[in-house]
C-alpha atoms as a PDB file:
ATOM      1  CA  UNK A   1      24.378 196.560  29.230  1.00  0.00           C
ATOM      2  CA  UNK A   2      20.946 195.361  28.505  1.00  0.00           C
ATOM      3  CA  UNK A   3      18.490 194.045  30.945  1.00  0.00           C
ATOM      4  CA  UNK A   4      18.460 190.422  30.738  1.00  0.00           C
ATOM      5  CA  UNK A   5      15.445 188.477  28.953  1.00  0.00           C
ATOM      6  CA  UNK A   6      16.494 185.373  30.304  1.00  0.00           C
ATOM      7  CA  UNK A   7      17.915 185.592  34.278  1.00  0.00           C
ATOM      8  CA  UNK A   8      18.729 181.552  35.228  1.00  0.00           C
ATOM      9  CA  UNK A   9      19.993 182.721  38.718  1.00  0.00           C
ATOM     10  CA  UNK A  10      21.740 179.358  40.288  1.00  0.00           C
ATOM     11  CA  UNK A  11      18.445 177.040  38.985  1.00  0.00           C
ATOM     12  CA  UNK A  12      19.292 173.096  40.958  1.00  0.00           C
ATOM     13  CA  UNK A  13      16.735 170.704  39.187  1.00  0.00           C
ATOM     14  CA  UNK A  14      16.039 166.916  40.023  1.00  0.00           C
ATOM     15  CA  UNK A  15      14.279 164.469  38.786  1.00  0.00           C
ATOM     16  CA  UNK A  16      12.724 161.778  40.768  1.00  0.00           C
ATOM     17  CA  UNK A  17      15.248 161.369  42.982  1.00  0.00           C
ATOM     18  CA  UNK A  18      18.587 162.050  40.772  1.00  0.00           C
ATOM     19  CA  UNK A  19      19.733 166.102  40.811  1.00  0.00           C
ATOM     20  CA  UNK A  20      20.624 166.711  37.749  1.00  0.00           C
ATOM     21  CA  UNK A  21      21.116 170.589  37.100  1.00  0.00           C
ATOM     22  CA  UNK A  22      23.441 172.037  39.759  1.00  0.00           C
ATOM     23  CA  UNK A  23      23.515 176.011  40.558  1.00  0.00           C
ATOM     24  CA  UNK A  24      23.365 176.829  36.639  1.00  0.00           C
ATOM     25  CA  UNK A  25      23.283 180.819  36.003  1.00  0.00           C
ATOM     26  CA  UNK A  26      23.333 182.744  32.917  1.00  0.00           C
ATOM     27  CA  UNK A  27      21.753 185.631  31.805  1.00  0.00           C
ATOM     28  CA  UNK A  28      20.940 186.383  28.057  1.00  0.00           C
ATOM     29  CA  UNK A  29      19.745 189.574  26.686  1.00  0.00           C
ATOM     30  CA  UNK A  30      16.816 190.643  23.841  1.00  0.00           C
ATOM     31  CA  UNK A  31      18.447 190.028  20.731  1.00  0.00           C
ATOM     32  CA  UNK A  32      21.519 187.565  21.736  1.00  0.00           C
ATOM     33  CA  UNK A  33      22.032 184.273  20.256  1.00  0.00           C
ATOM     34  CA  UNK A  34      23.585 181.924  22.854  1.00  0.00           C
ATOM     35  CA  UNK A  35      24.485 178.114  22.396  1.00  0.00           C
ATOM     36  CA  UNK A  36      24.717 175.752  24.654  1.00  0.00           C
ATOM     37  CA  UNK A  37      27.205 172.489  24.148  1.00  0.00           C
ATOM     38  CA  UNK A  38      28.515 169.372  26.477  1.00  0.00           C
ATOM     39  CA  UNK A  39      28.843 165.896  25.960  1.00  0.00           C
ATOM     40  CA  UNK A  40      25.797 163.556  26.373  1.00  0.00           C
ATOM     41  CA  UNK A  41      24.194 163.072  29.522  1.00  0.00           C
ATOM     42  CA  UNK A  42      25.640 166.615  30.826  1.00  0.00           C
ATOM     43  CA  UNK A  43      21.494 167.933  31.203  1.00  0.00           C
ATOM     44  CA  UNK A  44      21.331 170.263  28.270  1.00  0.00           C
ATOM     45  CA  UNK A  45      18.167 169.175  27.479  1.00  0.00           C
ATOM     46  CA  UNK A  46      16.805 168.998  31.217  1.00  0.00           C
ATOM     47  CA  UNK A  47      18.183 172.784  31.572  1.00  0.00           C
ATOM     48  CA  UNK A  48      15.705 173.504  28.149  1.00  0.00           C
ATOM     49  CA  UNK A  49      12.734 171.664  29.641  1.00  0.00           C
ATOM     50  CA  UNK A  50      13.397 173.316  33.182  1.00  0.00           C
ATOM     51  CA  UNK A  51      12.775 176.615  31.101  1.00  0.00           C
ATOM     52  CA  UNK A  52      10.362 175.860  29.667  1.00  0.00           C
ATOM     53  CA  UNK A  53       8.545 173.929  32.896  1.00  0.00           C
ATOM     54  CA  UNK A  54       8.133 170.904  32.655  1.00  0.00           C
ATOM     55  CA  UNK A  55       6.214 169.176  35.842  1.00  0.00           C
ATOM     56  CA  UNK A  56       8.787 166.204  35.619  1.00  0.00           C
ATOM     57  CA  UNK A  57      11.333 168.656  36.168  1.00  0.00           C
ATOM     58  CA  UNK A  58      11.727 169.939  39.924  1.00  0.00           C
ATOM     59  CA  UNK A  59      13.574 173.524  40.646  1.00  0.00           C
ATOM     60  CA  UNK A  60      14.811 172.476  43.655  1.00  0.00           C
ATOM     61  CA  UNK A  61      16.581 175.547  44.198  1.00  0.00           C
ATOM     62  CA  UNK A  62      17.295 178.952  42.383  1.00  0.00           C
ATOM     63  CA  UNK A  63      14.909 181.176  40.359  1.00  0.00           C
ATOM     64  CA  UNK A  64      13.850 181.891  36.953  1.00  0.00           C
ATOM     65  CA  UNK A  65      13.259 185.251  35.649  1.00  0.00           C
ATOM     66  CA  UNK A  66      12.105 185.758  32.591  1.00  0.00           C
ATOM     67  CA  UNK A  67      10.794 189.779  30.616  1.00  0.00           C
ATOM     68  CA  UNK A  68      11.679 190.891  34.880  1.00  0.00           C
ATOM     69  CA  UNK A  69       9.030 188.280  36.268  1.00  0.00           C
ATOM     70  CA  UNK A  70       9.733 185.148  38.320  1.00  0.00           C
ATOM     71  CA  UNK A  71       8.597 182.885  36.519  1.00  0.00           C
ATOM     72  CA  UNK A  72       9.973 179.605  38.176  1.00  0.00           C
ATOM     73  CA  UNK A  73       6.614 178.550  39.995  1.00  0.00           C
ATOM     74  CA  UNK A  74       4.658 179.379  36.565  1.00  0.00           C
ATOM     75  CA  UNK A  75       2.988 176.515  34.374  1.00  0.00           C
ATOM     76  CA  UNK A  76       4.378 176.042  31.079  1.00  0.00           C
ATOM     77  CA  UNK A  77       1.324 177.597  29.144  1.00  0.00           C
ATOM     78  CA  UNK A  78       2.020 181.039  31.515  1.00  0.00           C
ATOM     79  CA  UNK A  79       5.420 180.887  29.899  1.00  0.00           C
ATOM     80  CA  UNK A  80       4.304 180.106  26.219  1.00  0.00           C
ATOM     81  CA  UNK A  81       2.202 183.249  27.107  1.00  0.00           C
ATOM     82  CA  UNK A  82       5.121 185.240  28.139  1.00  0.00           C
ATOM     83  CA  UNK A  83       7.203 184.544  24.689  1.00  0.00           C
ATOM     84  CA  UNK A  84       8.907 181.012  25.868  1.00  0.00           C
ATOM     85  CA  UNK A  85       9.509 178.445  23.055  1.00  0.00           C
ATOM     86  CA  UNK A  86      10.504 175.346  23.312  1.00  0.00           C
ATOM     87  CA  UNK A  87      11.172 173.002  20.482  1.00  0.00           C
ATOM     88  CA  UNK A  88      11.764 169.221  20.966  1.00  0.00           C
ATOM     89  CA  UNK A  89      14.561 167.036  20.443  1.00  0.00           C
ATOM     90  CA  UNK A  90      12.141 164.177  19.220  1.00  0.00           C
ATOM     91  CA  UNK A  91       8.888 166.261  17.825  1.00  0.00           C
ATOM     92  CA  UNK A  92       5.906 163.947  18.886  1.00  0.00           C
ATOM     93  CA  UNK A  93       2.970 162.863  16.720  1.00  0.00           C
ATOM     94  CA  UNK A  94      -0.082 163.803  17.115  1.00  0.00           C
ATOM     95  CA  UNK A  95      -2.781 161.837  15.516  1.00  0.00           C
ATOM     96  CA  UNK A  96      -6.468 163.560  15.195  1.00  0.00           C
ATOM     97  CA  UNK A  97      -5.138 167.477  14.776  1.00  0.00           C
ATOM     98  CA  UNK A  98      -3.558 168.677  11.489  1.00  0.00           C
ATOM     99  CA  UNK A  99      -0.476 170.653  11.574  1.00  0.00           C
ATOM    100  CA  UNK A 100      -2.323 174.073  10.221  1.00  0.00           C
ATOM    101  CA  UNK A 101      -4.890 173.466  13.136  1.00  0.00           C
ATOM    102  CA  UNK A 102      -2.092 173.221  16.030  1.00  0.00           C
ATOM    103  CA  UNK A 103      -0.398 176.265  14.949  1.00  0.00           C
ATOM    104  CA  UNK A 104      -3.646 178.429  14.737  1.00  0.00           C
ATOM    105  CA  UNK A 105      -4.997 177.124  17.930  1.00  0.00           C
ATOM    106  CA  UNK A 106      -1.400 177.840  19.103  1.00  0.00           C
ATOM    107  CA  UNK A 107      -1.182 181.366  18.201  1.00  0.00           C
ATOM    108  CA  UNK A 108      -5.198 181.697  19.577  1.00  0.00           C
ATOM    109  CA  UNK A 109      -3.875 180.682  22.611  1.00  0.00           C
ATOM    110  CA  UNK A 110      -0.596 182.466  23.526  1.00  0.00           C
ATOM    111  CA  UNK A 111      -2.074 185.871  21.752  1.00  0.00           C
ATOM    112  CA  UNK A 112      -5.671 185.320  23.482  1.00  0.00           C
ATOM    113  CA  UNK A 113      -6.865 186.934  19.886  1.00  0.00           C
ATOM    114  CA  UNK A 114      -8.826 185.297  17.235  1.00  0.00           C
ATOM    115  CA  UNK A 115      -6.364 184.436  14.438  1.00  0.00           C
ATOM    116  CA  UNK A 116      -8.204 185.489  11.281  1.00  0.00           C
ATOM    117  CA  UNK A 117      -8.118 182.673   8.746  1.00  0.00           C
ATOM    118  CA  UNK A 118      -6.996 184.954   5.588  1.00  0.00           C
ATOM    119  CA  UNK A 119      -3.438 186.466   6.491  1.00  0.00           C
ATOM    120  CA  UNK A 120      -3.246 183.494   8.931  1.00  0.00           C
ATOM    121  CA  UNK A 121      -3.283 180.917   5.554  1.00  0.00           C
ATOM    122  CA  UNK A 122      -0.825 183.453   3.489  1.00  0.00           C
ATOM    123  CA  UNK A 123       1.443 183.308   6.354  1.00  0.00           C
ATOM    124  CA  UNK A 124       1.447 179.997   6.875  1.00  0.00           C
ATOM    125  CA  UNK A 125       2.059 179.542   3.347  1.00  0.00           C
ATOM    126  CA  UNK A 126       4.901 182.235   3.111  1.00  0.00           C
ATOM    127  CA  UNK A 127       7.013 180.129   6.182  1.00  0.00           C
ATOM    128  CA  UNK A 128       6.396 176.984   4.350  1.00  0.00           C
ATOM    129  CA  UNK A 129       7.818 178.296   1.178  1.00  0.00           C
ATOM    130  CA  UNK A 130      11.183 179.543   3.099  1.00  0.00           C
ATOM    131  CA  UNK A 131      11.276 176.149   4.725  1.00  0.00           C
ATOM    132  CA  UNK A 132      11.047 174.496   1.501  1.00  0.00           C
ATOM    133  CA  UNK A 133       7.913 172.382   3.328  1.00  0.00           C
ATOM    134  CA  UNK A 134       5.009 170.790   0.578  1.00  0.00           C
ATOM    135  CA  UNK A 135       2.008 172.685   1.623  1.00  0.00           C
ATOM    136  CA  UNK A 136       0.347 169.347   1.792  1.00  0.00           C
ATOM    137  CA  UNK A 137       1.805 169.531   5.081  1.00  0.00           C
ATOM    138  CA  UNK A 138      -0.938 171.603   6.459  1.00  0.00           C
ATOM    139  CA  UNK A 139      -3.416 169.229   6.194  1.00  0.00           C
ATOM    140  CA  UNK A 140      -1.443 166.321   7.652  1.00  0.00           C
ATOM    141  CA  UNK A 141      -1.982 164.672  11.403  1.00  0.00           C
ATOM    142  CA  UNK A 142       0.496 166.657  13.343  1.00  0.00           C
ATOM    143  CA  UNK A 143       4.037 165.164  12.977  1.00  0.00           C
ATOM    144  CA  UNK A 144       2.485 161.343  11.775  1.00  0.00           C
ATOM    145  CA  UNK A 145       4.448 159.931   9.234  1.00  0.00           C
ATOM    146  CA  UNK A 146       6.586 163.393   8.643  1.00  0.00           C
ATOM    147  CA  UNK A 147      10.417 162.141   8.379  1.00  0.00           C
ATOM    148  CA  UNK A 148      12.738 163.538  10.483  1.00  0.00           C
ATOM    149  CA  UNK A 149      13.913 166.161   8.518  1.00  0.00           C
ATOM    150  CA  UNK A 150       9.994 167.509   8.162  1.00  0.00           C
ATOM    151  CA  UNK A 151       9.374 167.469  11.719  1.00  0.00           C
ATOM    152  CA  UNK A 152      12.138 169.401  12.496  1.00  0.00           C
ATOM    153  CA  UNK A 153      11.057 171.850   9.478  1.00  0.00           C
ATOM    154  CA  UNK A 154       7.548 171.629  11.425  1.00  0.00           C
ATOM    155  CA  UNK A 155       8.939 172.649  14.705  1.00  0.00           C
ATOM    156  CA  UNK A 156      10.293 176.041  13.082  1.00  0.00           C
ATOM    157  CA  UNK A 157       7.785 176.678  11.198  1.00  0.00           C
ATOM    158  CA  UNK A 158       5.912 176.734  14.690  1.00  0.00           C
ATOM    159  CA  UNK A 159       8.687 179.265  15.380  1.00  0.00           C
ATOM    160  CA  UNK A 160       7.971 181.715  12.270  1.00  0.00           C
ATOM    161  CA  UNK A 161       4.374 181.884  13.495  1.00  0.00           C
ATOM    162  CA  UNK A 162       4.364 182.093  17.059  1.00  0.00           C
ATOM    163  CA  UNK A 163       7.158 184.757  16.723  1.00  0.00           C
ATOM    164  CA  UNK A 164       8.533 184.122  20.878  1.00  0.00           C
ATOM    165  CA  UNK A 165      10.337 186.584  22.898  1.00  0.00           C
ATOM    166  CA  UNK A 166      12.874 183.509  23.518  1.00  0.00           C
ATOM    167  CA  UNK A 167      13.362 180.523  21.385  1.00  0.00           C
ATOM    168  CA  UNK A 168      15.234 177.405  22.738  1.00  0.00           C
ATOM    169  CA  UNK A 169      16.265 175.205  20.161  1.00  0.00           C
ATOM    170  CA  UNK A 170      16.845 171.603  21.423  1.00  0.00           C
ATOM    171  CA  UNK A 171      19.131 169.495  19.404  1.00  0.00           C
ATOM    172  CA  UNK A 172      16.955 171.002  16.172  1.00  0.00           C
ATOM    173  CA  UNK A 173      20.310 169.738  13.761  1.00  0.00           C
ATOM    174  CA  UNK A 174      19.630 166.261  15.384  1.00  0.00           C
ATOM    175  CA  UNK A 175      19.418 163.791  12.236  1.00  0.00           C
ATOM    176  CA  UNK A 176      19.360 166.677   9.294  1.00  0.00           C
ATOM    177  CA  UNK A 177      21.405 165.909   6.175  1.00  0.00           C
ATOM    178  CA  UNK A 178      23.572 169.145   4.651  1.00  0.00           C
ATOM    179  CA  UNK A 179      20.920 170.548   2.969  1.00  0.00           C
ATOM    180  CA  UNK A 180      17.423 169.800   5.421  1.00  0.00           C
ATOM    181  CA  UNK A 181      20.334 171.828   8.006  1.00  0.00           C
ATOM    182  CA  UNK A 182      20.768 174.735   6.234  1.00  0.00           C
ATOM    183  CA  UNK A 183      17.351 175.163   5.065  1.00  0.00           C
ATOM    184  CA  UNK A 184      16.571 175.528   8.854  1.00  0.00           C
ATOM    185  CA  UNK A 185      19.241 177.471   9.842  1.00  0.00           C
ATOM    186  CA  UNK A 186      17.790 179.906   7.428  1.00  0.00           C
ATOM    187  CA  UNK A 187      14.249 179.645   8.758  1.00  0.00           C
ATOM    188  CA  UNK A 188      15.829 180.251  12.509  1.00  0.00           C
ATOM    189  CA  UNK A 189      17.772 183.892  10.752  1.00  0.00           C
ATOM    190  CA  UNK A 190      14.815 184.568   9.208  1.00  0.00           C
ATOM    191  CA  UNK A 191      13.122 184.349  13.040  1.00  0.00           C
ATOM    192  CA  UNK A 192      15.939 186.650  14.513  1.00  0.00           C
ATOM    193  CA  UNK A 193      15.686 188.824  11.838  1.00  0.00           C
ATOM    194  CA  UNK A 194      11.920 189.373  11.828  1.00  0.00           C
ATOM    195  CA  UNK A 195      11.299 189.483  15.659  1.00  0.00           C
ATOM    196  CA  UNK A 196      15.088 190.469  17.242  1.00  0.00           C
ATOM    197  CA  UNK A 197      13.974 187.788  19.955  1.00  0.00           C
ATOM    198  CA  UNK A 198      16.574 185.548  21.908  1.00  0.00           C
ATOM    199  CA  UNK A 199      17.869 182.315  20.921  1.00  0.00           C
ATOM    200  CA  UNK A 200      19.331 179.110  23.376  1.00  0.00           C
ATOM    201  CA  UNK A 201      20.796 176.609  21.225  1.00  0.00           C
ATOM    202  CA  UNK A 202      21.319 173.366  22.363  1.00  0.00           C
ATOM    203  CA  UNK A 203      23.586 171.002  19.879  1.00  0.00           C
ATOM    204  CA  UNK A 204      26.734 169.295  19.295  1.00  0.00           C
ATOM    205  CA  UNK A 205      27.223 170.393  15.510  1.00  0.00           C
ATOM    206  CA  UNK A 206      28.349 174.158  14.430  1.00  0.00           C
ATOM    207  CA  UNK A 207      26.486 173.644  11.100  1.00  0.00           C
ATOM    208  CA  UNK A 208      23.225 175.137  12.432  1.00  0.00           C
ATOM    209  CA  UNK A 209      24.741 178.108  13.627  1.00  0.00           C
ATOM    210  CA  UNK A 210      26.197 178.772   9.767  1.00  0.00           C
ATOM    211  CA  UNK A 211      23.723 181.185   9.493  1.00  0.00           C
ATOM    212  CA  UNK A 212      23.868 183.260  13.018  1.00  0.00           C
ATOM    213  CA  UNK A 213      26.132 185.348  14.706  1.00  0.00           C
ATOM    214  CA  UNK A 214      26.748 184.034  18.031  1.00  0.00           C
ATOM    215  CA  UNK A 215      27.312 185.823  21.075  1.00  0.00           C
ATOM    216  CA  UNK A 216      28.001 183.435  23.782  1.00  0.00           C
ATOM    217  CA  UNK A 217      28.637 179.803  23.797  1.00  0.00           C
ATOM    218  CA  UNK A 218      28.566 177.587  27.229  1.00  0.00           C
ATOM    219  CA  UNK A 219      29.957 174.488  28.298  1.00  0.00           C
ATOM    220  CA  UNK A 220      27.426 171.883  30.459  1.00  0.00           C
ATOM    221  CA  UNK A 221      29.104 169.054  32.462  1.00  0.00           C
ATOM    222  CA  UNK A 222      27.633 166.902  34.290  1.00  0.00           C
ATOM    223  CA  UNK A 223      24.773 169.279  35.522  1.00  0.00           C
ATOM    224  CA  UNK A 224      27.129 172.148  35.409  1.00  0.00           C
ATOM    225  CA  UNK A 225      27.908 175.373  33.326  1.00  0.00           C
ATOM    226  CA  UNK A 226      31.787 174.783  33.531  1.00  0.00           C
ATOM    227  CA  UNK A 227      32.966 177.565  31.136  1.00  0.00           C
ATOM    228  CA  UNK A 228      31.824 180.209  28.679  1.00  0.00           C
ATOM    229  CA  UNK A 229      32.751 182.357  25.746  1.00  0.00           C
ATOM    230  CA  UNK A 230      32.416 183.894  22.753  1.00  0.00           C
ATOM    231  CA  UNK A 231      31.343 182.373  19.350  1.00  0.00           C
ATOM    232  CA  UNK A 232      34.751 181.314  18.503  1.00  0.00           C
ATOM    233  CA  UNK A 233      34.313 179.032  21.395  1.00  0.00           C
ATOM    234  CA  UNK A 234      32.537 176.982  18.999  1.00  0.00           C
ATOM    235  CA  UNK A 235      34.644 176.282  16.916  1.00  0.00           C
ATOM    236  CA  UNK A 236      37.330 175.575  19.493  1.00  0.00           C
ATOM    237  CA  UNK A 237      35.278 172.716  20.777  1.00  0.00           C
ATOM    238  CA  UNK A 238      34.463 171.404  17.106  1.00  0.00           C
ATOM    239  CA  UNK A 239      38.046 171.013  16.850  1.00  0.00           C
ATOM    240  CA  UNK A 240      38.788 169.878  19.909  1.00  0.00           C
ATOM    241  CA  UNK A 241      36.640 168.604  22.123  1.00  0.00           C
ATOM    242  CA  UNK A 242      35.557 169.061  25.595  1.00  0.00           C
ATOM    243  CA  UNK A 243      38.161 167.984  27.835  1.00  0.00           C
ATOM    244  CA  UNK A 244      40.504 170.738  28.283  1.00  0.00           C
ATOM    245  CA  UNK A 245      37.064 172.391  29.503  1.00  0.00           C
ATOM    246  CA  UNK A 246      36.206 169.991  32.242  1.00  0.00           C
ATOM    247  CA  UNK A 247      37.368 170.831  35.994  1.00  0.00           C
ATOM    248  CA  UNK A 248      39.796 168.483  37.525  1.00  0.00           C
ATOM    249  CA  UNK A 249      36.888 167.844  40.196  1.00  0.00           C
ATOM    250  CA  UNK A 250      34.248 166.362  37.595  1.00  0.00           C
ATOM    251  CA  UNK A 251      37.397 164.172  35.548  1.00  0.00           C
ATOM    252  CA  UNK A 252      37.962 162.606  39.313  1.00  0.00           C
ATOM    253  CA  UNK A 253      34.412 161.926  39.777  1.00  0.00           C
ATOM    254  CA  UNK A 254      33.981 160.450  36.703  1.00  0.00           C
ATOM    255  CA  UNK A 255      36.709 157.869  37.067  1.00  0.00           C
ATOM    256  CA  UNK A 256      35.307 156.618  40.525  1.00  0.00           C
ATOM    257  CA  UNK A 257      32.079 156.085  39.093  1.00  0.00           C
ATOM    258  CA  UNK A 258      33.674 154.070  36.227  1.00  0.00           C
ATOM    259  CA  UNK A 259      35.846 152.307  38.562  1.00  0.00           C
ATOM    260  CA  UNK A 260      32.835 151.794  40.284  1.00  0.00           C
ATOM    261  CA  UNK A 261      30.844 150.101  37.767  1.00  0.00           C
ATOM    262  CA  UNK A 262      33.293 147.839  36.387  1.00  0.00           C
ATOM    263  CA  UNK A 263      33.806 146.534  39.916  1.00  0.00           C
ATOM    264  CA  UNK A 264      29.839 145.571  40.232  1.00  0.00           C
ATOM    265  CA  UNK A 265      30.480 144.326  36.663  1.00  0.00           C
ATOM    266  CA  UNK A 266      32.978 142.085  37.805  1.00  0.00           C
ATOM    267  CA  UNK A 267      31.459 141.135  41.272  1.00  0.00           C
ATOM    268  CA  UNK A 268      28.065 140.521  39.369  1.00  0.00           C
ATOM    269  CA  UNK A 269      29.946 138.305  36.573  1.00  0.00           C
ATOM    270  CA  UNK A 270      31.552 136.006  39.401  1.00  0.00           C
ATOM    271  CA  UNK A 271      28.025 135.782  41.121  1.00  0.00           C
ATOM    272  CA  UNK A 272      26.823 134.644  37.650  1.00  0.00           C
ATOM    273  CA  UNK A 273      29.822 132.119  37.417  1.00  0.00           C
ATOM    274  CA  UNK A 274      29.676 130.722  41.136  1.00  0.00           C
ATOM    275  CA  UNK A 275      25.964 130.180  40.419  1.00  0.00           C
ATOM    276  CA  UNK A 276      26.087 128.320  36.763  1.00  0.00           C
ATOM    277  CA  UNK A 277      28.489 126.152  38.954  1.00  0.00           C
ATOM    278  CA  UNK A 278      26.899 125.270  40.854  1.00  0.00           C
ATOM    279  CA  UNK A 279      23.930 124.240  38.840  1.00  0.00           C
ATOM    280  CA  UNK A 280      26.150 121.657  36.854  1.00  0.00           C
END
């Protein structure tokens, strides 16, 4: 078996005061394609963020190993350096830097090269072309007034010229009509195919993965990995749904919070009452 790219060896993360990832481990190796699924709230995205490390994110336990170095300590530009990519669920703007000037400066600074301007522009040009993106693009404020579906095409065009080890995909399907979808699924084979790096997947759809063989699929639950698979796990949960997934434990914790809240509901709504009443 391969070494491992990616080691997540039992990684707890909080934020503020709230844990949210709980003794999460998974290993994926160079090459591998693995997505990551769960309803919302379950801390997909916090897992992608805790990869990629973001301050707001504490490891509070667990390590991080990423190309054989521990890399949990390690600033998020050390990682970008290493061949970590992280795209967003919700791509910011940018106002003041134009999309071709973030993704040279980009490459300048993960590669510590010069990136010289000629093949730089052809390449540029060649990945907007697959991505079906109007050059005009390029000369645009980062992200400002792109529509969804072109700063999602932005984000993996960042992809195609950064060319990462590991490439974790955050919700990239989010708000993508049929055709914006499988224009970037291509754009993300076209990455596996031209670099053989790694892939984490977060999403709830299977219609980014058309294009992509997968090779493991996981299951996160509130802060928990609570099953995994093969590819055809996929489509079991497409057609299905989670729940036959989740541990007894979780279900049972989940109804006492429910229970929970709808008794504050109720004690709050007869607060509300005995006060109104006592105002007339």
């Amino acid at each position: 078996m391969a070494e491992p790219l990616l080691s997540i060896q039992n990684i707890s993360t909080a934020v503020g005061e709230k844990q949210i990832l709980k003794d999460v481990s998974l290993d994926i190796a160079p090459g591998e394609v693995h997505v990551l699924m769960g309803p919302n709230g379950a801390g997909k995205s916090t897992l992608g963020y805790t990869l990629m490390g973001s301050p707001e994110y504490a490891v509070t336990g667990g390590k991080i190993i990423f190309g054989g170095t521990d890399v949990t300590a390690e600033p998020a530009d050390r990682r970008a350096k290493a061949g970590m990519f992280l795209s967003f669920q919700e791509p910011l703007e940018v106002p003041g830097i134009s999309l071709e000037s973030f993704v040279r400066s980009s490459m300048q600074q993960v590669t510590g090269q010069k990136v010289k301007l000629i093949p730089f522009a052809k390449e540029l040009e060649r990945c907007m072309d697959l991505l079906k993106m109007n050059r005009s693009y390029a000369e645009r404020d980062l992200n400002v007034g792109f529509s969804g579906g072109e700063k999602k095409k932005s984000e993996i065009l960042q992809l195609l010229m950064l060319r990462p080890r590991l490439a974790i995909l955050d919700e990239t399907d989010s708000g993508l009509d049929v055709d914006a979808c499988r224009i970037v699924s291509q754009g993300i084979r076209e990455y596996m195919d031209s670099t053989g790096g790694s892939l984490l997947i977060i999403t709830h759809s299977a219609r980014i993965l058309e294009s992509l063989h997968v090779d493991r699929t996981h299951i996160m639950v509130k802060g928990r990995l609570v099953h995994s698979g093969d590819g055809s796990l996929v489509q079991t949960i497409t057609e299905s749904g989670f729940d036959q997934f989740i541990p007894q434990d979780i279900k049972d914790e989940e109804r006492k919070e429910r229970l929970a809240a709808a008794a504050k509901a109720a004690m709050d709504a007869a607060k509300g009452a005995a006060v109104n009443g006592g105002l007339k």
